[in-house]
C-alpha atoms as a PDB file:
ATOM      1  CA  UNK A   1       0.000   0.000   0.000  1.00  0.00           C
ATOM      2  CA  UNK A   2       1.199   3.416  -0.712  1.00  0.00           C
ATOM      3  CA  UNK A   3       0.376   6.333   1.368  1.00  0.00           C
ATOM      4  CA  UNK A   4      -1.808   9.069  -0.375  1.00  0.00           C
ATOM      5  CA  UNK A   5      -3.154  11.422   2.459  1.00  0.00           C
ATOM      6  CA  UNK A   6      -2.147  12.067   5.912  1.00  0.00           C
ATOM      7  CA  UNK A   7      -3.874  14.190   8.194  1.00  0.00           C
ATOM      8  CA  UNK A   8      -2.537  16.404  11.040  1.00  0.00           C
ATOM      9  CA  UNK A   9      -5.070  15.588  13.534  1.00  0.00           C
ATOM     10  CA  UNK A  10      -3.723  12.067  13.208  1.00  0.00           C
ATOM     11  CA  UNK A  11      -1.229  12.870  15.941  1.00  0.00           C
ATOM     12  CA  UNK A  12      -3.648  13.540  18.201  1.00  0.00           C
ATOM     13  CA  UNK A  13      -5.404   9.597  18.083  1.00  0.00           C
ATOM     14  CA  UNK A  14      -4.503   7.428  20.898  1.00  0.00           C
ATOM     15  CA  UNK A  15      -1.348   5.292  20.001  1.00  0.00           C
ATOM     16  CA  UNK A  16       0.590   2.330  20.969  1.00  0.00           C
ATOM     17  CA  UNK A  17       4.147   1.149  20.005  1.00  0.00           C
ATOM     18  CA  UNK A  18       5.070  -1.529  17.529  1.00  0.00           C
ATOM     19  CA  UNK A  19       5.105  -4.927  19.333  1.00  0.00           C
ATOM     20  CA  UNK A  20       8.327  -6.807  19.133  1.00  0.00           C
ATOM     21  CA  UNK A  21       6.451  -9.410  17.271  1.00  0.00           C
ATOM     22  CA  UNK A  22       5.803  -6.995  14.599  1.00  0.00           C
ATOM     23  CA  UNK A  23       9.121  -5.313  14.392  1.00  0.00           C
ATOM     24  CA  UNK A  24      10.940  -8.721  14.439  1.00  0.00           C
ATOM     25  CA  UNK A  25       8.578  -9.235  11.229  1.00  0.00           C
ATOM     26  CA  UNK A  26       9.412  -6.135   9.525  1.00  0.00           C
ATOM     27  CA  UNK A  27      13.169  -7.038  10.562  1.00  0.00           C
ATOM     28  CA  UNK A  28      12.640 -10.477   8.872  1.00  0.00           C
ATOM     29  CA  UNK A  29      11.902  -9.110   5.984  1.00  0.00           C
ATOM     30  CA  UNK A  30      14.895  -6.528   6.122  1.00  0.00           C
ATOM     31  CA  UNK A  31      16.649  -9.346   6.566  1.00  0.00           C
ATOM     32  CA  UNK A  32      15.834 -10.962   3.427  1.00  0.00           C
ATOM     33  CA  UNK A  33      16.619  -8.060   1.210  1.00  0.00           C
ATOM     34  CA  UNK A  34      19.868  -7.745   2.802  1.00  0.00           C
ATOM     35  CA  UNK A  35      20.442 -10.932   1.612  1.00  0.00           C
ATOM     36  CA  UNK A  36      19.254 -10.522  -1.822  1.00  0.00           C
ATOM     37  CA  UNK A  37      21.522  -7.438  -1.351  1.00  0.00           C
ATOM     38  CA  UNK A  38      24.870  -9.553  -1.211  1.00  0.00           C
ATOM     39  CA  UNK A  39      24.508  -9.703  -5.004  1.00  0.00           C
ATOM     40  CA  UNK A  40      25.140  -6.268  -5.893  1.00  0.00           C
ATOM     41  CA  UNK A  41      27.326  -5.799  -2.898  1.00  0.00           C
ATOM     42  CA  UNK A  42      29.796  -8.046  -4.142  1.00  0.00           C
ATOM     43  CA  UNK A  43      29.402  -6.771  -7.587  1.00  0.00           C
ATOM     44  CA  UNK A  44      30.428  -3.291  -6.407  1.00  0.00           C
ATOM     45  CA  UNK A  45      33.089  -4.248  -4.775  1.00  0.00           C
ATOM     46  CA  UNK A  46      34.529  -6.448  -7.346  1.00  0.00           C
ATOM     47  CA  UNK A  47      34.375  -3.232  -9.456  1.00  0.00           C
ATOM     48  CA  UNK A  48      35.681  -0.877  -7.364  1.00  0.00           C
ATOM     49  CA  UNK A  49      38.785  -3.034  -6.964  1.00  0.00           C
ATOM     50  CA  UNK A  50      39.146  -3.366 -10.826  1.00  0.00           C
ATOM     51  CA  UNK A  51      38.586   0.124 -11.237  1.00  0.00           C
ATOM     52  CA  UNK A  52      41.248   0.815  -8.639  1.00  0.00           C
ATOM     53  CA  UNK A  53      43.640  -1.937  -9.804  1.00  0.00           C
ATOM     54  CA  UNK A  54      43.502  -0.549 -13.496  1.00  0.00           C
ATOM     55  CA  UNK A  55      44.576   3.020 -12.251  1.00  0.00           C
ATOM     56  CA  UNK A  56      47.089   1.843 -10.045  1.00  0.00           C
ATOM     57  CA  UNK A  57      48.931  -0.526 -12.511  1.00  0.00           C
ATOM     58  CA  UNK A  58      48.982   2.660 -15.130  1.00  0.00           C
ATOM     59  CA  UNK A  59      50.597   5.062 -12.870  1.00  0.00           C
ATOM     60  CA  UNK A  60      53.116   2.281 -11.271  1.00  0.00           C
ATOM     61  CA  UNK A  61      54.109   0.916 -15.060  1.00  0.00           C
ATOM     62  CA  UNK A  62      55.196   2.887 -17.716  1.00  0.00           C
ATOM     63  CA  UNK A  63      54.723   0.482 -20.384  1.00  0.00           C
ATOM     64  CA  UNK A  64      50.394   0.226 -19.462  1.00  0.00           C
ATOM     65  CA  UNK A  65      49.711   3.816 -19.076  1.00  0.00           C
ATOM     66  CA  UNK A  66      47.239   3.911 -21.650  1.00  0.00           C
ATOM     67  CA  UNK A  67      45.215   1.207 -19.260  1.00  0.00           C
ATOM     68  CA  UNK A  68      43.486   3.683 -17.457  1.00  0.00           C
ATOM     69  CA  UNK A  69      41.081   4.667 -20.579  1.00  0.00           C
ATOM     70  CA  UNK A  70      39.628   1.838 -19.724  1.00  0.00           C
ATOM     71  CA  UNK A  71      39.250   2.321 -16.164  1.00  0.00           C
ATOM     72  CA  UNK A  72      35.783   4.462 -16.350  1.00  0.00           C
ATOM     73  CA  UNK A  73      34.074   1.327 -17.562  1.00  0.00           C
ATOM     74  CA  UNK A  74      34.748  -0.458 -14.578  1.00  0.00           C
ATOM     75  CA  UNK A  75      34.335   2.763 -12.598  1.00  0.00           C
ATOM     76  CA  UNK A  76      30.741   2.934 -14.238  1.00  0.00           C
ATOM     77  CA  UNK A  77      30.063  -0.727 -13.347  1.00  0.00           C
ATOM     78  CA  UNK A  78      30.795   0.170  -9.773  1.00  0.00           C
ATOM     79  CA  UNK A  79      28.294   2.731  -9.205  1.00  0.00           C
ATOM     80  CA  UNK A  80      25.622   0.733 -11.119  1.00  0.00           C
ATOM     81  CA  UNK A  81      25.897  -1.658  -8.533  1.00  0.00           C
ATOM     82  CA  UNK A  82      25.946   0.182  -5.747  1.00  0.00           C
ATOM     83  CA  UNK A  83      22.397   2.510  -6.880  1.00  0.00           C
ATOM     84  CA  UNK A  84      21.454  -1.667  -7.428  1.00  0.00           C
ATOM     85  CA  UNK A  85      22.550  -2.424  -3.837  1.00  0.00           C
ATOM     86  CA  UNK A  86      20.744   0.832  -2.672  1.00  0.00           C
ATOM     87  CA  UNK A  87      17.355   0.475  -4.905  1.00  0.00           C
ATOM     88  CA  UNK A  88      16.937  -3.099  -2.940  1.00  0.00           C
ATOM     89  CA  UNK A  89      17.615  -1.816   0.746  1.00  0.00           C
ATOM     90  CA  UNK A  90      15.346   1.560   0.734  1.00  0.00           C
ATOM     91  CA  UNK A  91      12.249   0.029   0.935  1.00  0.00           C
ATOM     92  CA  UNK A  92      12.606  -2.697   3.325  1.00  0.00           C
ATOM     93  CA  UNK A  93      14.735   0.114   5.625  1.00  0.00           C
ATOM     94  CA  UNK A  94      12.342   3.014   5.658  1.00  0.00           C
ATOM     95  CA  UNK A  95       9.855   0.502   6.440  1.00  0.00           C
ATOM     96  CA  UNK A  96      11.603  -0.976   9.780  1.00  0.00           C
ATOM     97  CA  UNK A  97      12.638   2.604  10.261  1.00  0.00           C
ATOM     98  CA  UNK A  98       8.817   3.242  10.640  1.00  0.00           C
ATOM     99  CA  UNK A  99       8.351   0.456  13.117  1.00  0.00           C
ATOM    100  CA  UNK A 100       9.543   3.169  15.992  1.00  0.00           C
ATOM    101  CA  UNK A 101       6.621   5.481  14.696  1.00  0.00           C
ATOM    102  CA  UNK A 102       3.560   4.811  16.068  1.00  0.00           C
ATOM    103  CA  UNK A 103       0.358   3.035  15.148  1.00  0.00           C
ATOM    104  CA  UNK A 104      -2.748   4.730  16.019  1.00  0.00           C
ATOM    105  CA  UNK A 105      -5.853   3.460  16.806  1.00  0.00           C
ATOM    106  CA  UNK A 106      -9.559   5.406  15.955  1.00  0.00           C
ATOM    107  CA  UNK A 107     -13.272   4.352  16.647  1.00  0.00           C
ATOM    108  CA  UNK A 108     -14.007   5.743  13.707  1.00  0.00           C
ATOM    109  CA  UNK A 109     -14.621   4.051   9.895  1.00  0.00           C
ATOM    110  CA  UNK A 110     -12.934   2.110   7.002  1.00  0.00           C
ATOM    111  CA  UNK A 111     -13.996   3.411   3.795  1.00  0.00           C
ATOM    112  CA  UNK A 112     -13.300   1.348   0.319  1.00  0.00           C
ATOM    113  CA  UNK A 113     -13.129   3.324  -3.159  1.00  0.00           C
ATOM    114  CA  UNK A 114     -12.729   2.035  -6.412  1.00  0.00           C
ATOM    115  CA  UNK A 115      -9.701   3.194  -8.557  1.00  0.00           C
ATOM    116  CA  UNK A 116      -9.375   6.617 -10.294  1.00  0.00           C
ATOM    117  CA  UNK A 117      -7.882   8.704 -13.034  1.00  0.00           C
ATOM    118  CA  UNK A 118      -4.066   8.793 -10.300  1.00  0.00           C
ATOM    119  CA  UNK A 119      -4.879   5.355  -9.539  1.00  0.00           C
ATOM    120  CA  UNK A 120      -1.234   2.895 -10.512  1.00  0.00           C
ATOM    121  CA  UNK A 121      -1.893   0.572 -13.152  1.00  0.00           C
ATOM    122  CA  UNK A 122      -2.341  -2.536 -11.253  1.00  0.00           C
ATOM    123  CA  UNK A 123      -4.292  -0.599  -8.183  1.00  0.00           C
ATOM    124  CA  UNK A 124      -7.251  -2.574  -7.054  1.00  0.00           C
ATOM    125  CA  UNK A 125      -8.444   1.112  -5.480  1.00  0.00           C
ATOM    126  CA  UNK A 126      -7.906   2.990  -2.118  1.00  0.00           C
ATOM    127  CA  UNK A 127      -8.700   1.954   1.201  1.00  0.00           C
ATOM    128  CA  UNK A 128      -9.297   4.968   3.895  1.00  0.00           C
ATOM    129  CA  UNK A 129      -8.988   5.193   7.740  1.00  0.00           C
ATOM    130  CA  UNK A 130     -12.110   7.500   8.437  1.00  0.00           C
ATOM    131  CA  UNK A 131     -12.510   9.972  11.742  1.00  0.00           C
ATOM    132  CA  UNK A 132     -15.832   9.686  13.591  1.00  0.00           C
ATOM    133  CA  UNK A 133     -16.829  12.599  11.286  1.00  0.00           C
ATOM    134  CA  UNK A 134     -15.916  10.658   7.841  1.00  0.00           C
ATOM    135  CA  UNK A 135     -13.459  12.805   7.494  1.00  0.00           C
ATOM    136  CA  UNK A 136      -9.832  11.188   6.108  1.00  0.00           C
ATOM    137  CA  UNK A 137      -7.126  10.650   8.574  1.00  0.00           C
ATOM    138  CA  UNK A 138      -5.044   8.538   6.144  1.00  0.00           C
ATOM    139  CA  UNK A 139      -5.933   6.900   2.930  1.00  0.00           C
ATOM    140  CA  UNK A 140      -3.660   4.220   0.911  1.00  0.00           C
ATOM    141  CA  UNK A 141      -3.687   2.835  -2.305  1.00  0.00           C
ATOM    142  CA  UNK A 142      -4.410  -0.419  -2.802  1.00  0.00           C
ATOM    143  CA  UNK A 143      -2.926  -3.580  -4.237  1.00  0.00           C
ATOM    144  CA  UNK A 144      -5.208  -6.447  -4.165  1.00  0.00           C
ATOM    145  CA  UNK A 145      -6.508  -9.478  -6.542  1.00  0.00           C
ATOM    146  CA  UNK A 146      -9.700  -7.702  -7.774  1.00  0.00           C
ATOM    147  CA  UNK A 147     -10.965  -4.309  -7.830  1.00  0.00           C
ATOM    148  CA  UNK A 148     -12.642  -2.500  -4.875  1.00  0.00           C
ATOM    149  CA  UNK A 149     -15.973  -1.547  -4.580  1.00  0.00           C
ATOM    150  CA  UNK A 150     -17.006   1.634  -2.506  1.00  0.00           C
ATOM    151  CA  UNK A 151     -18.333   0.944   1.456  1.00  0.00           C
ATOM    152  CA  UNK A 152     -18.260   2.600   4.432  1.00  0.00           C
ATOM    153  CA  UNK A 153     -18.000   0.384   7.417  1.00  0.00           C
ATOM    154  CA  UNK A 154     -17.892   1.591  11.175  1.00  0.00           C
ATOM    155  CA  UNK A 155     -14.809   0.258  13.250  1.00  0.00           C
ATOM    156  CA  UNK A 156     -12.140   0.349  15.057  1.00  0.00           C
ATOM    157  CA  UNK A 157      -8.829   0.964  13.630  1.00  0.00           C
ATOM    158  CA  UNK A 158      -5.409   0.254  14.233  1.00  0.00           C
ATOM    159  CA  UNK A 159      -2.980   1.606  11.679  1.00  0.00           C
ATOM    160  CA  UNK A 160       0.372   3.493  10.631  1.00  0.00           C
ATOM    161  CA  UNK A 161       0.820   6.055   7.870  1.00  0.00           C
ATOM    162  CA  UNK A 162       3.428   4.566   6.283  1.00  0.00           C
ATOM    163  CA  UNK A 163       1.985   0.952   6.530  1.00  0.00           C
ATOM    164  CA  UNK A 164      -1.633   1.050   6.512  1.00  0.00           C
ATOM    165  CA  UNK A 165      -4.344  -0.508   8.564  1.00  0.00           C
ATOM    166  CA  UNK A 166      -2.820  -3.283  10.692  1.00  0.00           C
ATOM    167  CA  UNK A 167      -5.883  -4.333  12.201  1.00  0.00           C
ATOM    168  CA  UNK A 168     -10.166  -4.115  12.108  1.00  0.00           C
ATOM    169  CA  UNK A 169     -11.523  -4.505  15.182  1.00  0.00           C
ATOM    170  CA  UNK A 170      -9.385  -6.551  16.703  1.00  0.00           C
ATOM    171  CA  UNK A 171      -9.111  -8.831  13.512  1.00  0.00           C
ATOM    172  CA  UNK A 172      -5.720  -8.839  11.267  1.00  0.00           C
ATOM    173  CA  UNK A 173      -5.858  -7.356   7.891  1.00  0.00           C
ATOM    174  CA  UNK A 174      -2.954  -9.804   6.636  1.00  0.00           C
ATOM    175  CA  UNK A 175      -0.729  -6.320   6.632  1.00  0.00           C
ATOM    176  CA  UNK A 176       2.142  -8.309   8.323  1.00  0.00           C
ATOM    177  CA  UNK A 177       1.950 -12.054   7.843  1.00  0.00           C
ATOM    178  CA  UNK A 178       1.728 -14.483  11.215  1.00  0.00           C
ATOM    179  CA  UNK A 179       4.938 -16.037  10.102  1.00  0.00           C
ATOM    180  CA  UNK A 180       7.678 -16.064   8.034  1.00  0.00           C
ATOM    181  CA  UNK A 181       9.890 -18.468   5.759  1.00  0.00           C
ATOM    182  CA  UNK A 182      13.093 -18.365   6.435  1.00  0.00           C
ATOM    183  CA  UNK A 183      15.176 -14.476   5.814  1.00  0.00           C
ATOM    184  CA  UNK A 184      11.287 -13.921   4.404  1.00  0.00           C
ATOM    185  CA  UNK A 185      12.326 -14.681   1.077  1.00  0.00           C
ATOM    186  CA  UNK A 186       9.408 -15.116  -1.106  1.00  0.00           C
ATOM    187  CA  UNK A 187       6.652 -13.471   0.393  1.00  0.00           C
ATOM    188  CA  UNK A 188       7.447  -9.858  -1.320  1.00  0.00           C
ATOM    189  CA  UNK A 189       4.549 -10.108  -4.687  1.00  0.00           C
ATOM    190  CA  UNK A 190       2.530  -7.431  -4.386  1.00  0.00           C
ATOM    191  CA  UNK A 191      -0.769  -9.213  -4.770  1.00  0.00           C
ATOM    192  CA  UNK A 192       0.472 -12.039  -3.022  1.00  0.00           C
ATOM    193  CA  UNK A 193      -1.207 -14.371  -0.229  1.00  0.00           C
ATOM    194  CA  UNK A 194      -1.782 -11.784   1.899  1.00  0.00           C
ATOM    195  CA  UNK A 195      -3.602  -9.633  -0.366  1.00  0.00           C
ATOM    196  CA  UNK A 196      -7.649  -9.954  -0.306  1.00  0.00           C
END
């Protein structure tokens, strides 16, 4: 889900802290991209050392001089892998970095919408966090099998901005599975098990 409205009087809903049961699953999951992440980690490295190497041989022996024209290629293969190594830790980061913000909880409404015009190409719709006066606190969009249909529903609400809404009344939306495979590898698809 990706966050689409936020609003101010959130802060003032009653709120709890992550459980360690749910930031050990959001550090699973971290986990598992860091492992994916030894991939391009290595590759950087392995570039970096070429690119270094190459430079260092042509200034040490006058005969290969002209061997550091070639040096930018490697140079370039380096920082491809490391904006590789980045692009797979940012999401999985920011999102245990939000696990020390907290989730707030409302008596208020869930409200389903179907998909519009600003609406990703493989949204199912948004699904809204309501105030007691149906007013938006936060809204997400949504990635699910089929498409939404709009409904109000009164409930209570336990959610986080960044995340969306954990649980309805009492009752688990699937946000963050029970349990997880091994470094949570293979549970990432977007429209996946947990997805209604």
């Amino acid at each position: 889900m990706k966050s689409r409205h936020f609003d101010r009087r959130t802060r003032q809903l009653a709120q709890r802290r992550w459980s360690d049961t749910e930031r050990e699953i959001v550090w699973r999951g971290l986990t598992g991209r860091m492992a994916i992440a030894i991939e391009p980690l290595l590759g950087t490295i392995f570039m970096s050392f070429l690119t270094w190497g190459i430079v260092y041989r042509s200034q040490h022996v006058a005969v290969e001089r002209d061997l550091i024209k070639i040096a930018w290629i490697f140079g370039i293969g380096a920082v491809a892998f490391a904006g590789y190594f980045v692009a797979v830790l940012v999401a999985p980061l920011c999102a245990y970095l939000q696990t020390f913000k907290p989730i707030y909880v409302v008596d208020g409404y869930v409200r389903y919408r179907e998909r519009d015009d600003r609406s990703a190409d493989d949204a199912s719709g948004y699904i809204a966090t309501l105030f007691e006066d149906r007013t938006v606190a936060c809204e997400w969009e949504f990635f699910g099998r089929g498409p939404l249909e709009d409904a109000t529903i009164p409930a209570m609400i336990e959610f986080s901005a960044y995340a969306g809404i954990h649980k309805i009344d009492g009752r688990s939306t699937g946000l963050l599975p029970e349990t997880l495979p091994t470094l949570a590898i293979g549970i990432a698809p977007r429209k996946g098990p947990y997805a209604p």
